[in-house]
N, C-alpha and C. Protein backbone atom coordinates (compact mmCIF):
# COMPACT_ATOMS: atom_id res chain seq x y z
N UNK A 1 0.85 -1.19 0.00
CA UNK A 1 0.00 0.00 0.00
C UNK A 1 0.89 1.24 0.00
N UNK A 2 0.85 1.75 -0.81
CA UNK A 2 1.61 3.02 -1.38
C UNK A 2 0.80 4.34 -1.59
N UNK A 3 -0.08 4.42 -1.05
CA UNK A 3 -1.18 5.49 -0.82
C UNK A 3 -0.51 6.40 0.11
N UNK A 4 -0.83 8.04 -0.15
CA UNK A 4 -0.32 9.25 0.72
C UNK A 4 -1.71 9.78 0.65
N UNK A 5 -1.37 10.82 1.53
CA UNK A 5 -2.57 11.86 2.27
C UNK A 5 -1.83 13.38 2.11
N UNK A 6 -2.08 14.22 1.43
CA UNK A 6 -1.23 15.34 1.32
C UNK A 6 -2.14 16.39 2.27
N UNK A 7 -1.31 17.42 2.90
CA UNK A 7 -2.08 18.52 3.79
C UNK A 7 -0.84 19.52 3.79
N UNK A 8 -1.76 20.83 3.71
CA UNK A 8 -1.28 22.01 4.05
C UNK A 8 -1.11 22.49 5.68
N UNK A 9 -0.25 23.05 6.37
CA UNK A 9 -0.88 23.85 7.90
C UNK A 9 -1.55 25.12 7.68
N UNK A 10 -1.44 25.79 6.43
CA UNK A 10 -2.54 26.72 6.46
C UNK A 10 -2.88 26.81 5.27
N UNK A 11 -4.08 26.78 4.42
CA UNK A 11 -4.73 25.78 2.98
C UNK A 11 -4.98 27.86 2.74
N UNK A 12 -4.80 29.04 3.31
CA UNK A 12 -4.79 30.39 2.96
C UNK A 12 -3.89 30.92 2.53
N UNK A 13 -2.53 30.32 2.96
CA UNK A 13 -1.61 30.65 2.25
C UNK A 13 -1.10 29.71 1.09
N UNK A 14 -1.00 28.39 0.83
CA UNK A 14 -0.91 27.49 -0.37
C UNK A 14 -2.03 25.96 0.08
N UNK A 15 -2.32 25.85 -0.70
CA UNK A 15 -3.30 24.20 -1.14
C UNK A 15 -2.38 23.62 -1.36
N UNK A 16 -2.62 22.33 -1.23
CA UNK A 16 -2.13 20.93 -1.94
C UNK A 16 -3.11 19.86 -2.26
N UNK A 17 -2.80 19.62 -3.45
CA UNK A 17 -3.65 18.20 -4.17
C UNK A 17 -2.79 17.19 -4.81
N UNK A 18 -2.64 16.38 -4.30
CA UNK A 18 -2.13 15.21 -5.17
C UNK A 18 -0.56 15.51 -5.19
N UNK A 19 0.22 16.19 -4.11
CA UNK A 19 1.37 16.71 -4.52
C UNK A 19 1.00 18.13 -5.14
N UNK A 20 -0.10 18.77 -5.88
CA UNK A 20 0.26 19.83 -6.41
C UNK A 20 0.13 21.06 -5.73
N UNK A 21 1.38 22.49 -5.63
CA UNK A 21 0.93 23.08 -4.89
C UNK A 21 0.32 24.17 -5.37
N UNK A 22 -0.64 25.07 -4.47
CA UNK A 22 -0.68 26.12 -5.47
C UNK A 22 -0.94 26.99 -4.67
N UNK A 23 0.04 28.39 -4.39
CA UNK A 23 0.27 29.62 -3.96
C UNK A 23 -1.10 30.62 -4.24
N UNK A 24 -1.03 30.97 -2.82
CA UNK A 24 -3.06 31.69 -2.97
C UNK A 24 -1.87 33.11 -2.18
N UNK A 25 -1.73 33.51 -1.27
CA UNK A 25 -1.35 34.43 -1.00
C UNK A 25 -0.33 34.76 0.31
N UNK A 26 0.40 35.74 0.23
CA UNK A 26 2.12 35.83 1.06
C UNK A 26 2.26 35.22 2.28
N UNK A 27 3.03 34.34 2.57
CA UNK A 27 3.21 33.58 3.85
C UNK A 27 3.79 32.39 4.00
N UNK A 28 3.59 31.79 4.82
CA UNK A 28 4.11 30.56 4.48
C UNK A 28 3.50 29.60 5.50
N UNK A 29 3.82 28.06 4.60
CA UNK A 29 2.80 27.23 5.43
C UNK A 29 3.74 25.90 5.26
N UNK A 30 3.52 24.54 5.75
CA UNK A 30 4.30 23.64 5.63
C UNK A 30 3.47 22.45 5.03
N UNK A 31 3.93 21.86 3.86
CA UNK A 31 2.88 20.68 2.69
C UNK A 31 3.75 19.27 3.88
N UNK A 32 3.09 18.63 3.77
CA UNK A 32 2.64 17.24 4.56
C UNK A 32 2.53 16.26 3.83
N UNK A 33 3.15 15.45 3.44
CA UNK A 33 2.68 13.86 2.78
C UNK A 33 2.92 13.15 3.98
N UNK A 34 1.53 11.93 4.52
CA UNK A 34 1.75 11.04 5.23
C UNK A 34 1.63 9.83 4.40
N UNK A 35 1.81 9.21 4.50
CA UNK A 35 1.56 7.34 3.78
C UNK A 35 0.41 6.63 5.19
N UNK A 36 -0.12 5.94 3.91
CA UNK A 36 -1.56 5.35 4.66
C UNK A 36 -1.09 3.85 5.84
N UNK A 37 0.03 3.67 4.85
CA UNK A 37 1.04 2.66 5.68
C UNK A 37 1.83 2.66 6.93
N UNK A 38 1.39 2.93 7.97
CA UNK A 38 2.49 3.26 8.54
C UNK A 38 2.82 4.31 8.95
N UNK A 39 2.13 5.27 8.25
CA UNK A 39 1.73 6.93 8.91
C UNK A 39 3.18 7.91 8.74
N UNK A 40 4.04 7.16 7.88
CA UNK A 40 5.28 7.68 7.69
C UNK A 40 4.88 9.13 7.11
N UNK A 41 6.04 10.26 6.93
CA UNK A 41 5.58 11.44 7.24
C UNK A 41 6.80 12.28 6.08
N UNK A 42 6.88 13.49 5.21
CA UNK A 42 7.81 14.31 4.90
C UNK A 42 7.20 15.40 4.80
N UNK A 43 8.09 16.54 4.71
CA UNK A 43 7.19 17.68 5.09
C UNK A 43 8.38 18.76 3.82
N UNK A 44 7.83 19.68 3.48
CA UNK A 44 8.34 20.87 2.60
C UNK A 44 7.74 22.28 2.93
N UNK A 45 8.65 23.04 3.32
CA UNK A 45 7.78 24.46 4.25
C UNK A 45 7.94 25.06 3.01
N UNK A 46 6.87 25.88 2.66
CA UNK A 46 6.60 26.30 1.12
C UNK A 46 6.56 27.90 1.50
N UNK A 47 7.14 28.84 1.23
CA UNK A 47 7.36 30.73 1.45
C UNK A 47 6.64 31.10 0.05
N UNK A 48 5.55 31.69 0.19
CA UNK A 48 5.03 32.48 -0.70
C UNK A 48 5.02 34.03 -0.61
N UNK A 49 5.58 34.24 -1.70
CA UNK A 49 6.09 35.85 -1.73
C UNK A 49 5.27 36.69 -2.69
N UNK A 50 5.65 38.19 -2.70
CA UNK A 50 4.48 39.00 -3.61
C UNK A 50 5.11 38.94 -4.99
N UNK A 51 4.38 38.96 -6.15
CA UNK A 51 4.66 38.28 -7.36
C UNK A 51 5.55 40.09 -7.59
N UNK A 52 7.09 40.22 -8.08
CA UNK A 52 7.46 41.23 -8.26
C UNK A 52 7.40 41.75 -9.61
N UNK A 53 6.69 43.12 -9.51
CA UNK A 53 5.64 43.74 -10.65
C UNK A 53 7.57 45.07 -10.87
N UNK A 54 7.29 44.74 -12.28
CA UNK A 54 8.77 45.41 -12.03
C UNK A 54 8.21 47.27 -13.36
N UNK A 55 9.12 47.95 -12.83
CA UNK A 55 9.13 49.35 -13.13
C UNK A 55 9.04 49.67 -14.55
N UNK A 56 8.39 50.60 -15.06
CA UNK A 56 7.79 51.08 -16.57
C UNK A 56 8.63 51.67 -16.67
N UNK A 57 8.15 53.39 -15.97
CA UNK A 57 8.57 54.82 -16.17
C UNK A 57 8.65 55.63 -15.01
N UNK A 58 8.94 56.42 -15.22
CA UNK A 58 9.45 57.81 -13.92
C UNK A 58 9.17 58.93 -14.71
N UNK A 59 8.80 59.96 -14.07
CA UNK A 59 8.52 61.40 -14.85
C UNK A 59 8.21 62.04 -13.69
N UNK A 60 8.84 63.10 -13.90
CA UNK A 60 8.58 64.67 -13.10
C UNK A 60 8.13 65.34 -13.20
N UNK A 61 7.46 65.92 -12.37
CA UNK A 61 6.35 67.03 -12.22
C UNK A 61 7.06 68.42 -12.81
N UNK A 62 8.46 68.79 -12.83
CA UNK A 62 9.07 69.71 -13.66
C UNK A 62 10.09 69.08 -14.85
N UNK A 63 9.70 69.80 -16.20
CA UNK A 63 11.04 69.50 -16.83
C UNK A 63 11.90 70.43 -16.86
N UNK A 64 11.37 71.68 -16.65
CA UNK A 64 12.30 72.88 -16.70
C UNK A 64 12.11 74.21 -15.36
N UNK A 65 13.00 74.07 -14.77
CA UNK A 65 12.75 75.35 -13.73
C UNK A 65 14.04 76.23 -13.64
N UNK A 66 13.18 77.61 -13.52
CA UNK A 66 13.90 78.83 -13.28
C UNK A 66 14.25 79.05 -11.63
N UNK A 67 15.29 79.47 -11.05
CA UNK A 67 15.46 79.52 -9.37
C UNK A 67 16.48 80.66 -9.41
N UNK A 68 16.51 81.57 -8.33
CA UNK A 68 17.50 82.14 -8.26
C UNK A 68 18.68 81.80 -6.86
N UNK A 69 19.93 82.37 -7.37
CA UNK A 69 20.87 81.22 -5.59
C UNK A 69 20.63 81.36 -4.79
N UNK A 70 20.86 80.33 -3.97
CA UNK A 70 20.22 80.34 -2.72
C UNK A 70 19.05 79.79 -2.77
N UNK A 71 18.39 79.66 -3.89
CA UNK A 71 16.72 79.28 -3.27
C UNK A 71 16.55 77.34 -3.64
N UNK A 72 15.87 77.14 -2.78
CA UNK A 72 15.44 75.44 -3.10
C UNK A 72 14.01 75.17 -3.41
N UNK A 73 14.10 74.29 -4.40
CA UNK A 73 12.62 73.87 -5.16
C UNK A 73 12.95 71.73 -4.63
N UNK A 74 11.81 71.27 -4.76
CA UNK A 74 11.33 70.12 -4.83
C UNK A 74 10.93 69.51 -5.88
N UNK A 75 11.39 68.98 -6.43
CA UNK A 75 10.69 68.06 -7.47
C UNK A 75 9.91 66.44 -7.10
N UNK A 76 9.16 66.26 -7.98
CA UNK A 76 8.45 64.98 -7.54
C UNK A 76 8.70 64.08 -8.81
N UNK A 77 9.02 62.79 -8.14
CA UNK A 77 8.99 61.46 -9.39
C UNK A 77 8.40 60.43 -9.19
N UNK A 78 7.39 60.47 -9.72
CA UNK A 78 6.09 59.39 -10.06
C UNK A 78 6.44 57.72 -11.01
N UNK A 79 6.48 56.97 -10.05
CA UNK A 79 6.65 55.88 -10.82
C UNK A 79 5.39 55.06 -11.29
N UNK A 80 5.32 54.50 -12.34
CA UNK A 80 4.84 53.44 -13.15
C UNK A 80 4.94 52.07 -13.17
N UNK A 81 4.54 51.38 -13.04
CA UNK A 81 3.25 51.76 -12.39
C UNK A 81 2.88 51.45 -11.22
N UNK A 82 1.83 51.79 -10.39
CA UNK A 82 1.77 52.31 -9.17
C UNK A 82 1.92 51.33 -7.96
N UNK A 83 1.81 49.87 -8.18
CA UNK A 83 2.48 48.94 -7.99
C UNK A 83 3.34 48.17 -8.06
N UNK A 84 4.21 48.88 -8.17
CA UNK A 84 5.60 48.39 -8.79
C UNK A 84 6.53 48.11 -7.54
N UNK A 85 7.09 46.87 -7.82
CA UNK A 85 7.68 46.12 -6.08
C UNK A 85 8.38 47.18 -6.22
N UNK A 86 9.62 47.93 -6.37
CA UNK A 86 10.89 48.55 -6.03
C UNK A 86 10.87 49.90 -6.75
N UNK A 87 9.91 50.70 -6.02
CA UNK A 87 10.37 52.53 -6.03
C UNK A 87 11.86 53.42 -6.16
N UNK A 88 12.37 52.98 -5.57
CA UNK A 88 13.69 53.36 -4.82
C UNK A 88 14.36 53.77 -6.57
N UNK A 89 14.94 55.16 -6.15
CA UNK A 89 15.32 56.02 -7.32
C UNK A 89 16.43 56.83 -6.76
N UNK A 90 17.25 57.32 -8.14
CA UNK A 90 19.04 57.47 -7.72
C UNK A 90 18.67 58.88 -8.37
N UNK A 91 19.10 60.44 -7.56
CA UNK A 91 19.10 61.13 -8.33
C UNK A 91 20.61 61.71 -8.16
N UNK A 92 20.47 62.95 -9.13
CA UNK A 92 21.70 63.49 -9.74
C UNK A 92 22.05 64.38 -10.42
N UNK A 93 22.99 65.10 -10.39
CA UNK A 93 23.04 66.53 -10.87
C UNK A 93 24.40 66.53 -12.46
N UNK A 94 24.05 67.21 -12.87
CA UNK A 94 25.38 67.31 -14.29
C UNK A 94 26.03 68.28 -13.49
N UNK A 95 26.01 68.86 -12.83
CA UNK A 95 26.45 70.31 -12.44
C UNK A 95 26.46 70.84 -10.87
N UNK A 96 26.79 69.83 -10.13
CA UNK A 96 26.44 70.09 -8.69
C UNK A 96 26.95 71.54 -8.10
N UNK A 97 27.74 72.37 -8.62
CA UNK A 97 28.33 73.67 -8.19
C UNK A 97 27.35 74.65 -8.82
N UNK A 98 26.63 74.20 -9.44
CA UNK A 98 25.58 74.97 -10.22
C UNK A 98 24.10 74.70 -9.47
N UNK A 99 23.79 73.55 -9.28
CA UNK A 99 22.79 73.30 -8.74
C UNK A 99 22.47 71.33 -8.21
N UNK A 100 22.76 71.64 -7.31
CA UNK A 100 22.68 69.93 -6.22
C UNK A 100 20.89 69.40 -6.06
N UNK A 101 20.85 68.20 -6.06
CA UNK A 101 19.76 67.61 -5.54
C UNK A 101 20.34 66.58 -4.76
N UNK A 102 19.51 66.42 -3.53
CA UNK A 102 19.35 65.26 -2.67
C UNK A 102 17.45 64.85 -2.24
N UNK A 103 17.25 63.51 -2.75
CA UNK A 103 15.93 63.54 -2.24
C UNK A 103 14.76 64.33 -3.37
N UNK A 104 15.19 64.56 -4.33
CA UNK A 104 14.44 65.53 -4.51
C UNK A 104 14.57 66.84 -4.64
N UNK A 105 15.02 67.22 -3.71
CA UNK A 105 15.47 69.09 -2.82
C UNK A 105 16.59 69.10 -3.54
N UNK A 106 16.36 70.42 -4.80
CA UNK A 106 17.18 70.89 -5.75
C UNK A 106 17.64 72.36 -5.09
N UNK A 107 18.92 72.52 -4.58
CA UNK A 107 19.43 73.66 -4.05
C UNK A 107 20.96 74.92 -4.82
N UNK A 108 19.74 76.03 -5.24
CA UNK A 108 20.71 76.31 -6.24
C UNK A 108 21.96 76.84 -6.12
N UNK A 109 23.07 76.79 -6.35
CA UNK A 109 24.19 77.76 -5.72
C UNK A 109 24.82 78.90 -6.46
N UNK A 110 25.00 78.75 -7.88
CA UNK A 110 25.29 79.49 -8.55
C UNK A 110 24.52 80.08 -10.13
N UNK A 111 25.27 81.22 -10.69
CA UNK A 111 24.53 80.90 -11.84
C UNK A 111 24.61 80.34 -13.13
N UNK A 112 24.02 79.62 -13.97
CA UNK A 112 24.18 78.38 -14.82
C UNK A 112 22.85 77.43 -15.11
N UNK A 113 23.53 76.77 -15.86
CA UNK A 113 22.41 75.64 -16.20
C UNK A 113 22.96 74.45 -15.67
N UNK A 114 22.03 73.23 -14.81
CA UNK A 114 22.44 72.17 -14.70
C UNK A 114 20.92 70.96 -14.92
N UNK A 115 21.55 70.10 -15.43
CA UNK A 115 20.00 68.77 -15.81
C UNK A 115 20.29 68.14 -14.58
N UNK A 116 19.15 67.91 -13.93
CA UNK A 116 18.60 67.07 -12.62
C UNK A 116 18.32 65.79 -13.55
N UNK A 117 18.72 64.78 -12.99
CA UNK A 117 18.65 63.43 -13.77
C UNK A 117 17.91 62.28 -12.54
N UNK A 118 16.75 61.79 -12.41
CA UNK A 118 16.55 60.79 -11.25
C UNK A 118 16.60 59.33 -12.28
N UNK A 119 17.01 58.47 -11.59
CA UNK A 119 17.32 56.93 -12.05
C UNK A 119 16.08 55.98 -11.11
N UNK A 120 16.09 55.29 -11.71
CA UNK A 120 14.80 54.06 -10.89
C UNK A 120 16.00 53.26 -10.66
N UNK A 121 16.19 52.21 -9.74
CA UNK A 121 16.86 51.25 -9.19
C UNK A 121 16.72 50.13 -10.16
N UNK A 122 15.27 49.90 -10.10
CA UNK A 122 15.03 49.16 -11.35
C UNK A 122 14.03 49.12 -12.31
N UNK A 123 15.35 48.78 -13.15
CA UNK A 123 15.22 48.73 -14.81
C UNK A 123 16.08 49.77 -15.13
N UNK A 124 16.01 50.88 -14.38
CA UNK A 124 16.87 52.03 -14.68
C UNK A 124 16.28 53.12 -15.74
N UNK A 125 15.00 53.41 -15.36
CA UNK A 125 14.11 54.72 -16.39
C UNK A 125 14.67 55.64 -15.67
N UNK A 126 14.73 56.61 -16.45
CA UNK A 126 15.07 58.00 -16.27
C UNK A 126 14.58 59.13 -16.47
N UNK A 127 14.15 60.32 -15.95
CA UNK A 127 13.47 61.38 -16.37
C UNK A 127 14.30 62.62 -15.58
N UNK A 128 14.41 63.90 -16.42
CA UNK A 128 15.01 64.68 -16.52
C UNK A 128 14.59 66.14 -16.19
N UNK A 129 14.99 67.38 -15.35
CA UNK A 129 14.76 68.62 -15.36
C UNK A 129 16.21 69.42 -15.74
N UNK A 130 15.92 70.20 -16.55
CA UNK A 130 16.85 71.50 -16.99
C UNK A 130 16.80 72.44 -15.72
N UNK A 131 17.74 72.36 -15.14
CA UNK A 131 17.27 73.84 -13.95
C UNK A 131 18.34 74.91 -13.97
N UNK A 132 17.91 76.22 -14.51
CA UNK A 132 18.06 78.02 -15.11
C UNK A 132 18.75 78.17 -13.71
N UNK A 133 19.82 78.22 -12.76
CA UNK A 133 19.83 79.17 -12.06
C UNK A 133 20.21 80.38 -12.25
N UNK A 134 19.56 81.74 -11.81
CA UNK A 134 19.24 83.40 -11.81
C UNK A 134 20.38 83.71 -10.94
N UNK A 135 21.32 84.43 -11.35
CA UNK A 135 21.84 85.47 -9.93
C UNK A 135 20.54 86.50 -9.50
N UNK A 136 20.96 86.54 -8.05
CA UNK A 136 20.13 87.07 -6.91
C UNK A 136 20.06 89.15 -7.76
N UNK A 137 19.16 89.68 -8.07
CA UNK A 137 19.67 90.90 -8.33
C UNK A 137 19.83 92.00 -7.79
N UNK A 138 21.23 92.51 -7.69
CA UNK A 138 21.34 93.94 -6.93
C UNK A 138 20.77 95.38 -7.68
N UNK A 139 20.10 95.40 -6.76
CA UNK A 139 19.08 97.13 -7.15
C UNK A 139 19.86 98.37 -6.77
N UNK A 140 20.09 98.82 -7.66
CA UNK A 140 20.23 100.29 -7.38
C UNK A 140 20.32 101.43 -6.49
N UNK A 141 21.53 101.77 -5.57
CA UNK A 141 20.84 102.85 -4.78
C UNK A 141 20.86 104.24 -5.35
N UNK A 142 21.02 104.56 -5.78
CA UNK A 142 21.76 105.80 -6.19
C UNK A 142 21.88 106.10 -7.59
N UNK A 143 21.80 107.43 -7.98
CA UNK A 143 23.07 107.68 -9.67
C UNK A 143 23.09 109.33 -9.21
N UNK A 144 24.27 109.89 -9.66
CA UNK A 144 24.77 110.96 -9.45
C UNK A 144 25.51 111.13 -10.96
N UNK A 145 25.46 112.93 -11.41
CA UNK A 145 26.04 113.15 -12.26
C UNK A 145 27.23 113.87 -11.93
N UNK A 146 28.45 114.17 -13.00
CA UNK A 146 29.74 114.69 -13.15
C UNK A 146 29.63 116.21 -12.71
N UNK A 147 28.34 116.45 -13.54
CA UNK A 147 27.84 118.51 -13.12
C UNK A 147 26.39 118.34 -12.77
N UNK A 148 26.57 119.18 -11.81
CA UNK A 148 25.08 119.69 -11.37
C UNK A 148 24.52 120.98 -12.27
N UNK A 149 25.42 121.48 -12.59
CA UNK A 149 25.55 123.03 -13.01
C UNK A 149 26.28 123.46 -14.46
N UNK A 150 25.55 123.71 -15.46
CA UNK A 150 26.63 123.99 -16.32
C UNK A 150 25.78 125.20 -17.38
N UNK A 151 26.80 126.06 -17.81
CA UNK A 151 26.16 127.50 -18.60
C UNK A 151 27.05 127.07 -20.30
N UNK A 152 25.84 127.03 -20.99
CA UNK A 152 26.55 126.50 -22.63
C UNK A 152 25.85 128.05 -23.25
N UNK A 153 26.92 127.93 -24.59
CA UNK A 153 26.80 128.71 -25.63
C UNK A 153 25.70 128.26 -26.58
N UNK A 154 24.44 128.81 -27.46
CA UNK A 154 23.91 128.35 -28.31
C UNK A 154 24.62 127.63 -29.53
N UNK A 155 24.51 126.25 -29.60
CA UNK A 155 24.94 125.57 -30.73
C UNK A 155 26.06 124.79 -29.89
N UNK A 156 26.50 125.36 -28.37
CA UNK A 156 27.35 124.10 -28.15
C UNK A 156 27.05 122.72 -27.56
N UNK A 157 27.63 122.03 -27.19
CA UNK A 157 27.62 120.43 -26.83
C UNK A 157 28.36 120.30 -25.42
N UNK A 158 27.74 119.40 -24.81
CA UNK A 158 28.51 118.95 -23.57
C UNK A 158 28.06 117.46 -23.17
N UNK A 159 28.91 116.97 -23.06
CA UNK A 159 28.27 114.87 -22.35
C UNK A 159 28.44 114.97 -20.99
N UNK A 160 27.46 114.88 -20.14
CA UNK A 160 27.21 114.40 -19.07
C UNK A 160 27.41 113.00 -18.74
N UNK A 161 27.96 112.57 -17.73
CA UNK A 161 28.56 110.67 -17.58
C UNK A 161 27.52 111.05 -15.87
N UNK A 162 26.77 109.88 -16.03
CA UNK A 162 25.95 109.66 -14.98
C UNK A 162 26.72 108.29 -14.36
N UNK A 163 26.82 108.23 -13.23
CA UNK A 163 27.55 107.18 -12.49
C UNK A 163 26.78 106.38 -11.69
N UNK A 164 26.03 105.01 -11.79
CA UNK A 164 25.02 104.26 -11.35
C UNK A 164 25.94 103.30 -10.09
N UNK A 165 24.82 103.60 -8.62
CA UNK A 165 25.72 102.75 -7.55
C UNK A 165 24.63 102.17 -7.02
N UNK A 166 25.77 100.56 -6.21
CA UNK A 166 25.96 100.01 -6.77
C UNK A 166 27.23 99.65 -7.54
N UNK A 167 28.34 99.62 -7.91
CA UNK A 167 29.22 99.39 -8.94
C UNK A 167 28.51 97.87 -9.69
N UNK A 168 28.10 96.66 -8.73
CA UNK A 168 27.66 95.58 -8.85
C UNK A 168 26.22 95.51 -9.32
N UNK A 169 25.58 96.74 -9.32
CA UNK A 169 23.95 96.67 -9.81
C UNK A 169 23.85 96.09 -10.76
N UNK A 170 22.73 94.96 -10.82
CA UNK A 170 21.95 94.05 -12.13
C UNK A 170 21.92 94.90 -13.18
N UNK A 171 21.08 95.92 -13.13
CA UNK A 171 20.63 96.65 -14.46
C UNK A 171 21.03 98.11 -14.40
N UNK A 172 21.86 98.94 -14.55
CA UNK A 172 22.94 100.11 -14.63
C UNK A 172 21.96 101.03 -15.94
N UNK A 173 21.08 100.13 -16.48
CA UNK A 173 21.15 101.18 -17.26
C UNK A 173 20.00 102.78 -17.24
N UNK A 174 20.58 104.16 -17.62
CA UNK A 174 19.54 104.73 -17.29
C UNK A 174 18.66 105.91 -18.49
N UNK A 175 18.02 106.35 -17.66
CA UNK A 175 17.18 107.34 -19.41
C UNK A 175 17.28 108.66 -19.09
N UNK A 176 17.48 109.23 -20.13
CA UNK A 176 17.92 110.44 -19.69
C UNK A 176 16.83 111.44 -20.77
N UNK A 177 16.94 112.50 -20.19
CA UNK A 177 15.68 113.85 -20.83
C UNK A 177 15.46 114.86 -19.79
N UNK A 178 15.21 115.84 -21.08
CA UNK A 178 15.32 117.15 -21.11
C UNK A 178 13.87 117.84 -20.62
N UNK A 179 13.73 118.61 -19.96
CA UNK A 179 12.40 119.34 -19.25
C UNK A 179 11.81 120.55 -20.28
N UNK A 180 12.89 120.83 -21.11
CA UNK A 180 12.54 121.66 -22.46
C UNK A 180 13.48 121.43 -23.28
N UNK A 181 12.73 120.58 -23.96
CA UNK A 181 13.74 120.19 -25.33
C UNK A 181 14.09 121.34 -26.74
N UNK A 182 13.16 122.34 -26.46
CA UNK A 182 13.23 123.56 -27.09
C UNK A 182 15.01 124.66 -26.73
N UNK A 183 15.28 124.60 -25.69
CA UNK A 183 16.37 125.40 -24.99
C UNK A 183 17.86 124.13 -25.05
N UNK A 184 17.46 123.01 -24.58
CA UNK A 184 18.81 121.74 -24.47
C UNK A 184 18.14 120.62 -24.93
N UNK A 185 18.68 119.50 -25.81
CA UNK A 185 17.87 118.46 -26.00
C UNK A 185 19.44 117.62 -25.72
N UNK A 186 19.05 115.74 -24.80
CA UNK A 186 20.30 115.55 -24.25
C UNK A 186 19.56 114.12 -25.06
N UNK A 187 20.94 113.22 -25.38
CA UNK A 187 20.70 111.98 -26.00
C UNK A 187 22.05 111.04 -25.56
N UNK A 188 22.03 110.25 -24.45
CA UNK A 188 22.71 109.54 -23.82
C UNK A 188 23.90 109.97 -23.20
N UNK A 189 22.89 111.19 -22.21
CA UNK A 189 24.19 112.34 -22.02
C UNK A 189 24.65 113.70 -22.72
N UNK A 190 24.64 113.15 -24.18
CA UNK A 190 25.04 114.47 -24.45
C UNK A 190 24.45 115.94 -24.87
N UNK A 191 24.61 117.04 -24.51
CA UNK A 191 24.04 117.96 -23.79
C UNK A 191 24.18 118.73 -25.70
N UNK A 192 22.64 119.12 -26.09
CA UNK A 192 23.18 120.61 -27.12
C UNK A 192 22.28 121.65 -26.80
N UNK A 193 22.84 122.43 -26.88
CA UNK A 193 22.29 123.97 -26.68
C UNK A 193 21.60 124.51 -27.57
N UNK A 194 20.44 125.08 -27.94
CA UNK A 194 19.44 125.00 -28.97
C UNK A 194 19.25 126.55 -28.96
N UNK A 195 18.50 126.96 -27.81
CA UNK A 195 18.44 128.07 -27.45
C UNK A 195 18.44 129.04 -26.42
N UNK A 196 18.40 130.49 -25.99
CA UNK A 196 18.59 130.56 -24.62
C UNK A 196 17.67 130.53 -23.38
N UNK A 197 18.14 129.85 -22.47
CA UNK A 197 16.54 129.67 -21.17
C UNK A 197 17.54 128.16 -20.25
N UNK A 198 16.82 127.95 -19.54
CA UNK A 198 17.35 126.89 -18.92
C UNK A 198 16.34 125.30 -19.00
């Protein structure tokens, strides 16, 4: 008599029929053959694991951002699909003196362009941001001219040099005009005398 009796210890995590097993859900349980003979006994502890659903794509919520130094932005990376056993993503900078990420948290330091690059662990998709960093801009305090005061002849000329401070100011540049263009008319400074009056 060569007859067996097959059994599971828990028939929720795997069945057995006839020897066959079949994995229902994560855990583990131990398959049982006894013989009808004799009650002899072997046993196989069977580990059922989650079936691993492996990675599509990655994409970011930015492909391109503007920042000026000093400032930090966040980016987000969405994997594909949304059950996918292994999330876990490598990011990275072309340009870390230009602009670093850790986590996400893109912190800019200088000004330049650098591509934020995040990696999936696996499969290895990749998705990409361009990030602009801005120097911070210095405004203007001040502009002062060479003369406060000056007495011209009709028909003569004089250039005024306006001096913008600041030495480091962003935008230096300035506009210049005349309160009667009839008497002096001035064009990047320079001063002509038209007629007499002030």
């Amino acid at each position: 008599n060569k007859l067996v009796t097959w059994s599971s210890s828990d028939d929720s995590v795997a069945s057995v029929e006839d020897g066959k097993v079949k994995a229902l859900k994560v855990g583990t349980t131990m398959i049982t053959v006894r013989t009808e003979d004799g009650g002899k006994i072997a046993t196989c502890e069977v580990c059922v694991v989650a079936k691993s659903v492996s990675v599509e794509s990655v994409v970011l919520d930015h492909t391109a951002i503007e920042i000026q130094e000093g400032e930090n932005v966040t980016v987000v990376a969405t994997i594909t699909p949304n059950n996918a056993t292994h999330k876990g993503v490598v990011w990275s900078s072309s340009d870390p003196s230009v602009a670093s990420v850790q986590g996400g948290v893109i912190t800019a330091h200088k000004a330049g362009t650098a591509v934020i690059t995040v990696e999936t662990e696996d499969a290895g998709k990749t998705a990409t941001c361009k990030v602009t960093v801005m120097e911070v801009p210095i405004h203007v305090e001040s502009v002062f001219l060479n003369k406060t005061y000056i007495e011209l002849f009709e028909g003569d000329e004089f250039s005024l040099i306006a001096t913008v401070t600041p030495e480091k100011a962003t935008n230096k540049s300035v506009v210049w005009s005349s309160d009667d263009n009839t008497i002096a008319s001035v064009e990047d400074g320079k001063i002509k005398a038209l007629n007499e009056g002030t």
